[in-house]
Protein backbone atom coordinates (compact mmCIF):
# COMPACT_ATOMS: atom_id res chain seq x y z
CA UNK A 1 9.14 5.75 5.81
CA UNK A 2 8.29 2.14 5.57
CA UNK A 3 7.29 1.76 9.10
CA UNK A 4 4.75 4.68 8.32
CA UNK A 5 3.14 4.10 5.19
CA UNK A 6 2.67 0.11 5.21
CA UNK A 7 3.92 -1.51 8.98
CA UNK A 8 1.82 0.64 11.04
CA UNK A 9 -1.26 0.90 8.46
CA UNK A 10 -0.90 -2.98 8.70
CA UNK A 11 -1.04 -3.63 12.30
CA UNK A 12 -3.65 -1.15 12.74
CA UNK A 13 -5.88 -2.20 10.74
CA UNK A 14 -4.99 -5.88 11.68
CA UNK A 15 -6.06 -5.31 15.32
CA UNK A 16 -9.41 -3.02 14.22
CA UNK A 17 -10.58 -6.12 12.28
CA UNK A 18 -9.63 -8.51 15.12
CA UNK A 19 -11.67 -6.52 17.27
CA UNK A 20 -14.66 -5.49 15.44
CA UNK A 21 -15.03 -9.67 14.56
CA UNK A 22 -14.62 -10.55 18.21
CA UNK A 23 -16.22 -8.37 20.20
CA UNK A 24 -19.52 -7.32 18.40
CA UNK A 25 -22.48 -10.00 18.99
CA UNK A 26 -23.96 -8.62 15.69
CA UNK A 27 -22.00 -9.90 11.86
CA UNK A 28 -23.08 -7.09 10.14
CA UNK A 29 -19.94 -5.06 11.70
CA UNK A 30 -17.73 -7.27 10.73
CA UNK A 31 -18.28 -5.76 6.97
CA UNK A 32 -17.70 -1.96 8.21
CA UNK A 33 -13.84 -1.56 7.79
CA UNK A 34 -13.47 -3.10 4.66
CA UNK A 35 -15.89 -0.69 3.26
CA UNK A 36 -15.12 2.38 5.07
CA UNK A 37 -11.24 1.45 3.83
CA UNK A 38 -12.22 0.62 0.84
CA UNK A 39 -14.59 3.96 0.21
CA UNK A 40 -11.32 5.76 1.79
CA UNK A 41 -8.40 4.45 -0.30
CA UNK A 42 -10.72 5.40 -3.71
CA UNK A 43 -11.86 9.02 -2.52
CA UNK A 44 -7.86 9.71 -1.73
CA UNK A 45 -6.85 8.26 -5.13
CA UNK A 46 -9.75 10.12 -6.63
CA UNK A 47 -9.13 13.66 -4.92
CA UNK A 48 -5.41 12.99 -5.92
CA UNK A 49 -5.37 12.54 -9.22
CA UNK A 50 -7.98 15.29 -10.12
CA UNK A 51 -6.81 17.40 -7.46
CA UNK A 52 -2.76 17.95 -8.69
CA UNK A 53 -2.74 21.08 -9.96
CA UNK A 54 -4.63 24.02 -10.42
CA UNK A 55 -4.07 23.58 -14.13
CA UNK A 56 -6.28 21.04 -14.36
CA UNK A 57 -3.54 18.44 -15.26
CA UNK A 58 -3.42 14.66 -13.93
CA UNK A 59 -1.25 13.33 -11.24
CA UNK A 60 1.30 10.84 -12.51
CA UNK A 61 0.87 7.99 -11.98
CA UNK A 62 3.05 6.75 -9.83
CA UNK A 63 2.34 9.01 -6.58
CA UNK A 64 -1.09 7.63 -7.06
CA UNK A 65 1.07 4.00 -6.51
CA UNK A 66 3.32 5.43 -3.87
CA UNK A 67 1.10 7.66 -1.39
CA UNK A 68 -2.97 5.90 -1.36
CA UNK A 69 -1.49 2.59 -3.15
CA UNK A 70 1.19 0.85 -0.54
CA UNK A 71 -0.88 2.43 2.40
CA UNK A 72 -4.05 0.53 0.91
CA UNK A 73 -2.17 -2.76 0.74
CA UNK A 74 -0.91 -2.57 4.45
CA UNK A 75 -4.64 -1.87 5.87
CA UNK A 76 -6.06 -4.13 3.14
CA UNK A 77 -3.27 -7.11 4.24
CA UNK A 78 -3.96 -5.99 7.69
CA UNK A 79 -7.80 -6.37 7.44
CA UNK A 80 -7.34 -10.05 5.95
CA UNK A 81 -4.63 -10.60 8.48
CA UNK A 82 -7.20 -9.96 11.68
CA UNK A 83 -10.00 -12.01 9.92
CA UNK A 84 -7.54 -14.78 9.63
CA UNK A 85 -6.49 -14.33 13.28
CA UNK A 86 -10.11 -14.47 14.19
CA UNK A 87 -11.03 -17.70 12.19
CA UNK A 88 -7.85 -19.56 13.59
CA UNK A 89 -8.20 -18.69 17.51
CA UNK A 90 -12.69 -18.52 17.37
CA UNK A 91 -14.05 -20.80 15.10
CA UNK A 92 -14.83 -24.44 16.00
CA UNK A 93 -12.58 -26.55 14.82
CA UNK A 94 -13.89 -30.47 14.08
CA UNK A 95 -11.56 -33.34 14.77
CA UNK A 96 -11.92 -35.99 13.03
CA UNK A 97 -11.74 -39.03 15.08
CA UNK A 98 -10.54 -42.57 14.76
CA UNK A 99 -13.52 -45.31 14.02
């Protein structure tokens, strides 16, 4: 259950955002996954909590945490994680040096 809603949402998205900030020679991708994720994790919290019953009640609350929430924070986490990775293995790095 874990593995399924946060670990593999995490690595995932960890590896898309690697990619996307390596690869491309343009920056403007680099801001595509954080948007389409974030534009993803609202419309399924949306859709779920108007969508729960044909009554026209809300959803409680906490499936709204459980189901879009935790997966969110593993491809959020994951996104930040790859950026991270990026920055620490492609950036310049400047060395100071002794005088």
């Amino acid at each position: 259950m874990f593995l399924g809603l946060f670990l593999l949402p995490l690595l995932l998205s960890l590896a898309l955002e690697y990619g996307v900030c390596r690869l491309p020679k343009r920056r403007f991708w680099r801001f595509i996954p954080p948007v389409l994720s974030a534009v993803a994790a609202f419309s399924v919290a949306w859709f779920r909590w108007h969508g729960w019953s044909d009554t026209g009640e809300k959803a409680p609350v906490e499936t709204l945490l459980f189901v879009p929430g935790i997966t969110a924070l593993g491809v959020f986490l994951g996104l930040f994680l790859g950026w991270r990775l990026y920055k620490r293995l492609w950036d310049p790095r400047i060395v100071k040096g002794d005088r």
